[in-house]
Protein backbone atom coordinates (compact mmCIF):
# COMPACT_ATOMS: atom_id res chain seq x y z
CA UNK A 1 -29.86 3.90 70.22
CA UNK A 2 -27.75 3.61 67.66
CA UNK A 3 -24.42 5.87 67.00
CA UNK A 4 -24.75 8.91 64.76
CA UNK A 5 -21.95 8.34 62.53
CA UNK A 6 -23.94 4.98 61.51
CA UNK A 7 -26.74 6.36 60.74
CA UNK A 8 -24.74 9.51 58.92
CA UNK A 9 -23.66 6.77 56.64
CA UNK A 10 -26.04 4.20 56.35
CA UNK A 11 -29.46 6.07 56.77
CA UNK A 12 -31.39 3.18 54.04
CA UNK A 13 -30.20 0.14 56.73
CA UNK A 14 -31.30 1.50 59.44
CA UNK A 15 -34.62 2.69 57.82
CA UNK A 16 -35.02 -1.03 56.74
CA UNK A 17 -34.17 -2.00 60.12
CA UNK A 18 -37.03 0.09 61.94
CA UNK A 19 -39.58 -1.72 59.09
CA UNK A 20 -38.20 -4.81 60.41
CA UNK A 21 -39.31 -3.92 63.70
CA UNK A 22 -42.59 -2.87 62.00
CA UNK A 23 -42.01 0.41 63.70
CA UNK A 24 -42.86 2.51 60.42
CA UNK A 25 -44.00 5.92 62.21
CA UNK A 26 -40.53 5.76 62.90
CA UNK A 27 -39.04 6.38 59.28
CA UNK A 28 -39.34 9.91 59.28
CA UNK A 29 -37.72 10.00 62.44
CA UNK A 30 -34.76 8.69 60.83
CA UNK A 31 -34.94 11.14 57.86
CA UNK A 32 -35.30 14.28 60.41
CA UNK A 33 -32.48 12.87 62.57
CA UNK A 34 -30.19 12.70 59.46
CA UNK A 35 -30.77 16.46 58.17
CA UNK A 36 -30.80 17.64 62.00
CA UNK A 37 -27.50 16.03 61.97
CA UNK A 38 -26.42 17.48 59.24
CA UNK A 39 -27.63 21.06 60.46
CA UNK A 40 -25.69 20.26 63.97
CA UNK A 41 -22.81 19.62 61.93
CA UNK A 42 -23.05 23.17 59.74
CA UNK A 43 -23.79 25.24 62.10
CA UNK A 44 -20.71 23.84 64.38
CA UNK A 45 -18.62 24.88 60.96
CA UNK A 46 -19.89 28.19 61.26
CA UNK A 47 -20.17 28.60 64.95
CA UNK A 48 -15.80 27.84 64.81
CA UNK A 49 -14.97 29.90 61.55
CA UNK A 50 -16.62 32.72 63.59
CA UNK A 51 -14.52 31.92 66.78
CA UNK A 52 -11.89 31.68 64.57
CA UNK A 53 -12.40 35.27 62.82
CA UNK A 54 -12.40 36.73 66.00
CA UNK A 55 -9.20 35.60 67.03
CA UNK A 56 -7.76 37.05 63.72
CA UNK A 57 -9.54 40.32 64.52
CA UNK A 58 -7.82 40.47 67.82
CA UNK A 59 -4.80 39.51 66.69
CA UNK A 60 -4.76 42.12 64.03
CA UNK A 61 -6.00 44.87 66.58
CA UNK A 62 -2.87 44.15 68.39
CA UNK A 63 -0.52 44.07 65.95
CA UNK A 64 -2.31 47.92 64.69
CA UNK A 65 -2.13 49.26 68.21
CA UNK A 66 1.73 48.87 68.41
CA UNK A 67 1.63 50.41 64.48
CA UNK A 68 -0.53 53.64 66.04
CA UNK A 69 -2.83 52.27 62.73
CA UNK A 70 -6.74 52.95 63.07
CA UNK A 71 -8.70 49.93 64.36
CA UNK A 72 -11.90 51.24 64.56
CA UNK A 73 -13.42 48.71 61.45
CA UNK A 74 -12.10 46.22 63.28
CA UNK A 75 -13.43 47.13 66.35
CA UNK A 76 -16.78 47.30 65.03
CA UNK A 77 -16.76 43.95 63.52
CA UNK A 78 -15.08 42.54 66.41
CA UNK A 79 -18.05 44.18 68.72
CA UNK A 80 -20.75 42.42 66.41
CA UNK A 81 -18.87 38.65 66.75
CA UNK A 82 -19.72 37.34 70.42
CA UNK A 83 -23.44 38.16 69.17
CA UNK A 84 -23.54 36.22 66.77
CA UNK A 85 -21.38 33.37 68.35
CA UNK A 86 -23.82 33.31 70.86
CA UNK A 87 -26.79 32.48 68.51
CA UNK A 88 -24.85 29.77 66.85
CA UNK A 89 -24.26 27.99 69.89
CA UNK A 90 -26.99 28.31 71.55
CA UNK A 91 -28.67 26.82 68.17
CA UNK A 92 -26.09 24.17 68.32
CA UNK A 93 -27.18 23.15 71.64
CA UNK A 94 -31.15 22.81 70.49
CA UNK A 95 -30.22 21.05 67.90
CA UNK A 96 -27.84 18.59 69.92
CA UNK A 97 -31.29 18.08 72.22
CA UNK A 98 -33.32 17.64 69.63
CA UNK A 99 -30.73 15.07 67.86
CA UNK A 100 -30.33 13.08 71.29
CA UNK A 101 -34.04 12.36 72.07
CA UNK A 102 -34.66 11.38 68.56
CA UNK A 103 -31.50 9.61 68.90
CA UNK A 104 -33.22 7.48 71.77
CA UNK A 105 -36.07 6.73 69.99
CA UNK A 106 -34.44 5.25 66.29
CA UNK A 107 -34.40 1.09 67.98
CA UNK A 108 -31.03 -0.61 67.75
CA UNK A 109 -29.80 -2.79 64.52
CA UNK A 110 -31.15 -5.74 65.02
CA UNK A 111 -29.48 -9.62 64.85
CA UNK A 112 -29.74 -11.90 61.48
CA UNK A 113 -30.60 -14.76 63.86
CA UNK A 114 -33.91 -12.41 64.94
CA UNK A 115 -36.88 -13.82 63.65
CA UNK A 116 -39.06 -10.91 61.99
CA UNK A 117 -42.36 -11.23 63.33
CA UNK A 118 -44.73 -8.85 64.90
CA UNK A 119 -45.40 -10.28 68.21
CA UNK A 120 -44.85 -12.63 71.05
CA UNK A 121 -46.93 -15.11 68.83
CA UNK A 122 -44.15 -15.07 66.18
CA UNK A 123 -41.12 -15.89 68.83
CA UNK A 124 -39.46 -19.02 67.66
CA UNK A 125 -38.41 -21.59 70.09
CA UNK A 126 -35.28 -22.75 69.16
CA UNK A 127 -33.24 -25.51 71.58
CA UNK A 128 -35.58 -28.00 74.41
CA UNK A 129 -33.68 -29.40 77.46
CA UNK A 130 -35.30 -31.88 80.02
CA UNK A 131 -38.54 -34.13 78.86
CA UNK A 132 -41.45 -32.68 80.88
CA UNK A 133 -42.77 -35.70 83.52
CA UNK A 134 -45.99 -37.41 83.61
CA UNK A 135 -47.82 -36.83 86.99
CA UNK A 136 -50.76 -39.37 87.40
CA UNK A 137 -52.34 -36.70 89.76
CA UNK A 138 -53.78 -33.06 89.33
CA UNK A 139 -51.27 -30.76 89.56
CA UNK A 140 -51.93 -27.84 92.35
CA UNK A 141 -51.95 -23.70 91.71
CA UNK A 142 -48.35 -23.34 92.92
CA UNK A 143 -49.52 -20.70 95.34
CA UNK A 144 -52.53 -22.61 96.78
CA UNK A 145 -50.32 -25.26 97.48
CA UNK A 146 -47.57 -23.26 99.03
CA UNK A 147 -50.45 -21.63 101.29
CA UNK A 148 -51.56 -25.32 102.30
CA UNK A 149 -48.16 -26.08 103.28
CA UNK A 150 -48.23 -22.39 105.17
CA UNK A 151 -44.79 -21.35 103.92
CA UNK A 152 -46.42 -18.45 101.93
CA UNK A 153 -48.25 -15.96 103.23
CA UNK A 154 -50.09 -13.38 100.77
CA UNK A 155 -52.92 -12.38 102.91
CA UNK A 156 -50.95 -10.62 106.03
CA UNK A 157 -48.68 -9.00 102.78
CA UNK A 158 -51.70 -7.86 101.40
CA UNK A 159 -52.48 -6.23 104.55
CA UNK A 160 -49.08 -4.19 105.26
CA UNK A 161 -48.32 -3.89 101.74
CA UNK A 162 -51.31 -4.12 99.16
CA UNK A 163 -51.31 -6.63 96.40
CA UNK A 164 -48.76 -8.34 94.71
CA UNK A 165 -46.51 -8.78 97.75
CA UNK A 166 -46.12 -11.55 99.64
CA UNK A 167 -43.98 -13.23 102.46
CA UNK A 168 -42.18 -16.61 102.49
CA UNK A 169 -41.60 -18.50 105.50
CA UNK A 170 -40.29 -21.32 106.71
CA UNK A 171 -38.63 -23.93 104.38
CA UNK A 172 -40.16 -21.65 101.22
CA UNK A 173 -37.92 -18.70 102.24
CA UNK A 174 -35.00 -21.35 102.77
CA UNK A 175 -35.69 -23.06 99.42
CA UNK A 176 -35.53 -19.01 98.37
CA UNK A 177 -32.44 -18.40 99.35
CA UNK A 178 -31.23 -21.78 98.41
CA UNK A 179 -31.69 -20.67 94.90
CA UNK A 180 -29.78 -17.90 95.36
CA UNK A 181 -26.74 -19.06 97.30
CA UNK A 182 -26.23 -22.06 94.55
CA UNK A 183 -26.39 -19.33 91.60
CA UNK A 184 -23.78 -17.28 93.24
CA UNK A 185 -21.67 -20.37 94.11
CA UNK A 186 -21.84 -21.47 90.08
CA UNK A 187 -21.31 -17.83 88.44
CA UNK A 188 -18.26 -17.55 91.31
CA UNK A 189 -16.84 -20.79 89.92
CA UNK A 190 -17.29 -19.46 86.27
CA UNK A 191 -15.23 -16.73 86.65
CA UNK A 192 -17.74 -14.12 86.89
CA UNK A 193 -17.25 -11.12 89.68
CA UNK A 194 -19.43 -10.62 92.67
CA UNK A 195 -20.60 -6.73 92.73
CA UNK A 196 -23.32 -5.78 95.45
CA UNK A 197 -25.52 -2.73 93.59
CA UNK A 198 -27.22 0.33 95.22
CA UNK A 199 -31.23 -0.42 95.06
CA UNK A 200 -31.94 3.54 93.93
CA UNK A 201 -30.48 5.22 91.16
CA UNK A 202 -31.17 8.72 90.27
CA UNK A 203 -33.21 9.88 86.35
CA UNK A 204 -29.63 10.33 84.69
CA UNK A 205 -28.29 7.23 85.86
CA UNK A 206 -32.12 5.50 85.16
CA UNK A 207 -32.23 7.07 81.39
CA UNK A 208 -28.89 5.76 80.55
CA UNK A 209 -29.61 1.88 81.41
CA UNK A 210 -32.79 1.66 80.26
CA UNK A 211 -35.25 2.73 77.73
CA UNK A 212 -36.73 5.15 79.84
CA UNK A 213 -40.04 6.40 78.21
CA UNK A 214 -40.93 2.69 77.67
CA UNK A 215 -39.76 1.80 81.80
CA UNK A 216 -41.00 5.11 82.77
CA UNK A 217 -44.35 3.61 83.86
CA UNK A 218 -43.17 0.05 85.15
CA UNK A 219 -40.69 1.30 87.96
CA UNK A 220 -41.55 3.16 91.56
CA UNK A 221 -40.39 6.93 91.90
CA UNK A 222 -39.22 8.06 95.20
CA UNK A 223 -41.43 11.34 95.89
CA UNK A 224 -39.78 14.09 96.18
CA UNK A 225 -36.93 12.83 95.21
CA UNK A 226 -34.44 12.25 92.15
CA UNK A 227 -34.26 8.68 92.83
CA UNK A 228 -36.00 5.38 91.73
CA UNK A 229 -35.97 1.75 92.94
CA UNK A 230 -34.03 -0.32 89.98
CA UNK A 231 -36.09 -3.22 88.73
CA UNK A 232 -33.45 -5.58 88.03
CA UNK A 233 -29.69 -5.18 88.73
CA UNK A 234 -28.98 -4.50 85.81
CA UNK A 235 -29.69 -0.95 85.98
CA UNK A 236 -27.66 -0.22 88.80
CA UNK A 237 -24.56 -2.35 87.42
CA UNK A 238 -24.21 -1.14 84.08
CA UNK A 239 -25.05 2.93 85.47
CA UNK A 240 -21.68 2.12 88.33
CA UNK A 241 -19.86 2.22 84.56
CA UNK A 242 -20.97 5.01 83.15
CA UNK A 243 -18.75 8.09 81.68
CA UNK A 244 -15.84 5.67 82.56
CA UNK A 245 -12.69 4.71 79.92
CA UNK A 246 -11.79 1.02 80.67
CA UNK A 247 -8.87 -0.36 79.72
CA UNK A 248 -9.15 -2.33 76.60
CA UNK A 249 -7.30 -5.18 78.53
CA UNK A 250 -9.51 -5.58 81.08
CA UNK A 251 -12.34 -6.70 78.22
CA UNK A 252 -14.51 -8.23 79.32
CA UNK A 253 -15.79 -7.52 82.13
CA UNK A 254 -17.91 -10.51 83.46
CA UNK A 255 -19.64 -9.58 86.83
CA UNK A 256 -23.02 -10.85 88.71
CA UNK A 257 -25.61 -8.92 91.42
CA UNK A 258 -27.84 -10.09 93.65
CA UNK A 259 -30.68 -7.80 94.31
CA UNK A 260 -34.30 -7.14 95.35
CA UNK A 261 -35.99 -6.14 92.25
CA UNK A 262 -38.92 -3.89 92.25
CA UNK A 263 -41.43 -3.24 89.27
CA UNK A 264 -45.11 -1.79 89.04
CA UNK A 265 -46.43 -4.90 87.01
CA UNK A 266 -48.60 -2.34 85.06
CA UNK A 267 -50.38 -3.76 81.71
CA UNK A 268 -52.61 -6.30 80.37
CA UNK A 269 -50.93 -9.24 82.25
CA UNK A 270 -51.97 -7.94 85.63
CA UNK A 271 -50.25 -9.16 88.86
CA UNK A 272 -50.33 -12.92 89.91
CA UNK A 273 -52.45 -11.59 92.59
CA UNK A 274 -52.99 -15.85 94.47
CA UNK A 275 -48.92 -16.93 93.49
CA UNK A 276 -45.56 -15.52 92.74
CA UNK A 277 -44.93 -15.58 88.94
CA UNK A 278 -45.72 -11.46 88.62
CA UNK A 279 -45.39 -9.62 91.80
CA UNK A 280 -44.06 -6.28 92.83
CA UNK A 281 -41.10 -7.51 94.62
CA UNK A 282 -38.75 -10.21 93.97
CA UNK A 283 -35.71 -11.29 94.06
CA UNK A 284 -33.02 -12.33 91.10
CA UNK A 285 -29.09 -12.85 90.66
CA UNK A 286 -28.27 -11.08 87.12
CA UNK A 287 -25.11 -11.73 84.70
CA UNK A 288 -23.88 -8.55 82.91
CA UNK A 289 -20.95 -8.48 80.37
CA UNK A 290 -18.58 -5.69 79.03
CA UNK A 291 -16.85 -6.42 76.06
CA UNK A 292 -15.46 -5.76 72.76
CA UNK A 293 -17.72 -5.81 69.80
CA UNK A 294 -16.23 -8.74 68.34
CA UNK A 295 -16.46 -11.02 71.30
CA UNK A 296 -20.30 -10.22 71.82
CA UNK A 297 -22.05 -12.78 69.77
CA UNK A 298 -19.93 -15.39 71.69
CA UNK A 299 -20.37 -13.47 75.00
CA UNK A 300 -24.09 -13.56 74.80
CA UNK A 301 -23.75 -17.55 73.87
CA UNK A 302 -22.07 -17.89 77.41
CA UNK A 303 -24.53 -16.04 79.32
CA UNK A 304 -27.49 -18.25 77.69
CA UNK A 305 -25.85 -21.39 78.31
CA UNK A 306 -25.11 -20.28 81.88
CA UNK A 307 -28.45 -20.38 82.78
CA UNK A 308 -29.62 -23.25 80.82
CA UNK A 309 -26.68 -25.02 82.80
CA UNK A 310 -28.45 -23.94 85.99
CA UNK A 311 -31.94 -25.55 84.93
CA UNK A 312 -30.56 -28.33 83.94
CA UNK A 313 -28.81 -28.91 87.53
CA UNK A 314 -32.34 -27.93 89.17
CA UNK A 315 -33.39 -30.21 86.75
CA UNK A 316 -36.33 -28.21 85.46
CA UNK A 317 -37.67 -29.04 82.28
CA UNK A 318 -36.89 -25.71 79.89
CA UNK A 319 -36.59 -24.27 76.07
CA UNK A 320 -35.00 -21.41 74.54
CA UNK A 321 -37.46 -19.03 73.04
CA UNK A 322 -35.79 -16.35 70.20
CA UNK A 323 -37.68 -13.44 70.49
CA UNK A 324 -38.77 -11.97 67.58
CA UNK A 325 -38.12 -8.33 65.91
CA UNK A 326 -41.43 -6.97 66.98
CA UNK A 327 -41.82 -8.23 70.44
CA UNK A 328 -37.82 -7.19 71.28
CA UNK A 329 -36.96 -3.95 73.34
CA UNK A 330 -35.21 -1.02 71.36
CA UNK A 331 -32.10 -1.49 73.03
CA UNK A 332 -31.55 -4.93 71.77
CA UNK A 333 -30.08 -6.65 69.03
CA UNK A 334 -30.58 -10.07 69.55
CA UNK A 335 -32.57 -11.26 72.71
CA UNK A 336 -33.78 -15.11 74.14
CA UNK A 337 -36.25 -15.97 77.03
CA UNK A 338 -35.50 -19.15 78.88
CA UNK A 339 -38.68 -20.73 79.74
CA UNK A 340 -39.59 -23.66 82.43
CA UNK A 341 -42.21 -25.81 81.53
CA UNK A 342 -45.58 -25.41 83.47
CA UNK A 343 -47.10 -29.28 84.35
CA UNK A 344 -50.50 -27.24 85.36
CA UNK A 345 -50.54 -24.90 82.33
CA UNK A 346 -49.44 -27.68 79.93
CA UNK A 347 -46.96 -24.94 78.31
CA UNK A 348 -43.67 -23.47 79.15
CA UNK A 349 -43.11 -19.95 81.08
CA UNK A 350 -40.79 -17.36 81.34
CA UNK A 351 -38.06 -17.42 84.09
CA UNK A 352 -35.77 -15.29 82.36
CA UNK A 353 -33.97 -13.50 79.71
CA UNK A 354 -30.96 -13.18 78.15
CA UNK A 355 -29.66 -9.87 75.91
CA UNK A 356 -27.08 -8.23 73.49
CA UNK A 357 -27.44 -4.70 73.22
CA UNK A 358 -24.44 -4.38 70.98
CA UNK A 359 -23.38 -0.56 71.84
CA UNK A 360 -26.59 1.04 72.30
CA UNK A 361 -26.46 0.77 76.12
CA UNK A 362 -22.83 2.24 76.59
CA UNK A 363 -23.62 5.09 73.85
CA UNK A 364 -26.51 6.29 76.33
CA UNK A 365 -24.09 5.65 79.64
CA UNK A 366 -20.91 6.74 77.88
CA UNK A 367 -19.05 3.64 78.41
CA UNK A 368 -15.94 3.42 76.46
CA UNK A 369 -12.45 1.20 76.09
CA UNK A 370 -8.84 2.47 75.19
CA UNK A 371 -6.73 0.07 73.13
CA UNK A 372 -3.15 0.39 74.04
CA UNK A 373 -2.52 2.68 71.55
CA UNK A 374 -5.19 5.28 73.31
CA UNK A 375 -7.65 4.68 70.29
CA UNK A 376 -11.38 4.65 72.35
CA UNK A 377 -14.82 3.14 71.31
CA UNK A 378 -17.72 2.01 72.67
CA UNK A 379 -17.84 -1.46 74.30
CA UNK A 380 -20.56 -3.86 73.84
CA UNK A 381 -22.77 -4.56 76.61
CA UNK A 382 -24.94 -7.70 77.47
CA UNK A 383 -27.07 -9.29 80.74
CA UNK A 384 -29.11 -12.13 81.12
CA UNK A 385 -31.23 -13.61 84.40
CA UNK A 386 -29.09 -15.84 86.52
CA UNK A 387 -31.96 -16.70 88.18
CA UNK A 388 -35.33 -15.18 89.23
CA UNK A 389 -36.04 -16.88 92.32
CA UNK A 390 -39.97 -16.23 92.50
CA UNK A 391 -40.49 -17.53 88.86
CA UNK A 392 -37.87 -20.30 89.60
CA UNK A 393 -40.00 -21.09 92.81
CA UNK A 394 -43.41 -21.55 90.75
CA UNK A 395 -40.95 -24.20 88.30
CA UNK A 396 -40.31 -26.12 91.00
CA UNK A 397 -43.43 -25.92 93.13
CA UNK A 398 -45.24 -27.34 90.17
CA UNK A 399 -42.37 -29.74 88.60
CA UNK A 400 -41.33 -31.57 92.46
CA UNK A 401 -44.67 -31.54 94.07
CA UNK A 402 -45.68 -35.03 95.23
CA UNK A 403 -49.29 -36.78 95.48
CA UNK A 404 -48.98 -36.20 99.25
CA UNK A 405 -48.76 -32.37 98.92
CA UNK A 406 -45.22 -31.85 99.33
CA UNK A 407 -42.54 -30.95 97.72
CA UNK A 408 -39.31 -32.32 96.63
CA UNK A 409 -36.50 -30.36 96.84
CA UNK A 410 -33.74 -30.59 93.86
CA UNK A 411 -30.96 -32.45 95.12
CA UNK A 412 -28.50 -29.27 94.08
CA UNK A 413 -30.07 -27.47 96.44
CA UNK A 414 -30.47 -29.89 99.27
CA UNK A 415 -26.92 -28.79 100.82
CA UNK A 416 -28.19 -25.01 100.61
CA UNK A 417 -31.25 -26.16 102.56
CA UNK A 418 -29.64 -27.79 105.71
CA UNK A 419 -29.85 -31.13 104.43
CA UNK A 420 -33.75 -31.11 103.75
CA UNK A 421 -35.02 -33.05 100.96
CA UNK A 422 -38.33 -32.16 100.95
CA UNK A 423 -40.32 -29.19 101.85
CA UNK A 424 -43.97 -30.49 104.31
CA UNK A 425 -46.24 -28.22 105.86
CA UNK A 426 -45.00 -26.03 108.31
CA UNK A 427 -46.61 -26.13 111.50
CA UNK A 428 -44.45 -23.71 113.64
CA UNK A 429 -46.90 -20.78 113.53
């Protein structure tokens, strides 16, 4: 989305920026949303020189009443006004509806740093970290080796829950929440604020966060009910801000969520139906900033390196992919994946991703500031993975395995894990 007054004013940049996107059966989209604008903005003219005439009329019918002068002209034109008021705002309000999905649809400016490209083929990696190691073994499936060691269990999840669901146990599930516990500890220590998120958010709160149309289809409905399961804290922490005025002196706002993360996996990837790298449910600790628009470039800078700090304690091989204009969500003006290099796959995969979305997100939620002297705009909003644990799992199942089968736990995470070093085959049940 981006504001209306921008694209009042600079209609050719933002038509350049949808070809950019190589989204060109948008461009007339842009051209309608300008003249509907323009209607919206005449007819509003109208709509109040009409209110306005009617006050007059009023006015002057009282002012002839305590004369004894004849009103009835101005009675009849007086009669005739609410009429016609009524059809100028009621077409004020079709048009508003009618400006507002288009509105949605018209992507976001997008970054100079933003490779143009069509799709994920075109992504540019930009920064490496960590020299991937030499293993003078074959390296196992993560998830067949996790199921050797029995401290994953997809079969009896299959059974309760269908596929892409699965159950951890033992030192896995430790190793799990390991992850999470040293995420939380390091974004605590950064500054950042600790916010625990409601799971289900209703359609308003859903359409404001996200591109709805596009998540419509990837997230689980509630049925019969106004409510869906988020599918990454995000949704739920940047919604808890929405319609609110924050004080200008409280920028930014840095906070972090843990949360269960639920997502319908639909499309040509398919679920990872033997492992844990796409699956229904999973688990992640999200960063989200609020700030002003001049501090966003450098905000989205700290959230990147935030999470490239945490790979490099796990000490995970990794690169920084720039996604490129094609391949990048509508909301976004400038987004990175972090990926974690694959010893089985010989290539590196996502764990997570990083975003500026500029205004676009807090013009859909209504998120504003107030400078001191009550001025108000629209803040600048931005999120990036912390960590996803079950894609941060695979990473290390496949980095710290060992020719005997087991697996070696990072040492940052040894003190989360009770002191265990290494993860062997669980024989409790």
């Amino acid at each position: 989305m981006i504001d209306i007054k921008y694209i009042r004013e600079n209609k050719e940049l933002v038509k350049q920026n949808v070809q950019k996107k190589f989204q060109e059966s948008k461009l007339p989209l842009v051209d309608k949303l300008y003249d509907l604008d323009k209607e919206y903005r005449e007819n509003i003219q109208i709509a109040n020189q009409l209110k306005h005439r009617k006050n007059e009329i009023t006015e002057m019918i009282s002012i002839r009443k305590r004369h004894n002068q004849p009103i009835d002209d101005l009675l009849k034109e007086v009669n005739e006004l609410p009429s016609k008021i009524k059809e100028f705002d009621d077409k004020q309000k079709q048009l508003k509806q009618e400006i507002d999905k288009l509105q949605n649809i018209i992507p976001n400016l997008i970054s100079e740093q933003t490779p143009i490209g069509k799709d994920s083929s075109q992504n540019k990696p930009i920064a490496y970290f960590g020299e991937p190691k030499k293993f003078d073994f074959e390296i196992v499936h993560h998830g067949e080796l996790a199921q050797e060691l029995n401290v994953l269990d997809i079969d009896s999840a299959r059974n309760v829950s269908g596929k892409g669901f699965f159950y951890l146990k033992g030192d896995l599930a430790l190793l799990n929440n390991a992850l999470i516990r040293f995420t939380e500890d390091f974004l605590n220590k950064k500054g950042y604020t600790f916010i625990l998120t409601p799971y289900l958010l209703n359609q308003k709160a859903m359409e404001g966060a996200v591109d709805f149309e596009f998540f419509r289809d990837m997230i689980y409905k509630i049925e019969n009910e106004d409510l869906y399961l988020i599918g990454t804290a995000e949704h739920s922490l940047m919604a808890m801000f929405s319609d609110k005025v924050i004080p200008e002196q409280k920028l930014p706002i840095k906070v972090y969520s843990y949360s269960s993360c639920f997502r319908k996996e639909i499309g040509s990837h398919g679920l990872d139906e033997r492992g844990l790298f796409r699956v229904h449910q999973f688990d992640k600790v999200e960063q989200v900033i609020i700030c002003k628009p001049e501090d966003s470039e450098k905000m989205y800078d700290e959230l990147l390196n935030n999470s490239i700090e945490l790979f490099k304690q796990l000490g995970l091989p990794t690169r920084v992919l720039e996604i490129c204009s094609g391949d990048m969500g509508d909301l976004k003006y400038r987004s990175a994946d972090l990926e974690a290099w694959s010893p089985r796959k010989q290539e590196y995969i996502e764990v997570g991703s990083c975003s500026n979305l500029t205004n676009a997100q807090a013009l859909k939620l209504n998120i504003k500031a107030s400078t001191p002297q009550g001025e108000k705009y629209h803040v600048h909003t931005l999120n990036n993975t912390a960590i996803a644990t079950s894609r941060a799992l695979v990473a290390i199942l496949e980095n710290c395995q060992t020719k005997e089968g087991t697996i070696k736990v990072p040492d940052v995470l040894v003190p989360y894990m009770y002191g265990k070093k290494e993860i062997k085959k669980n024989n409790s049940f």
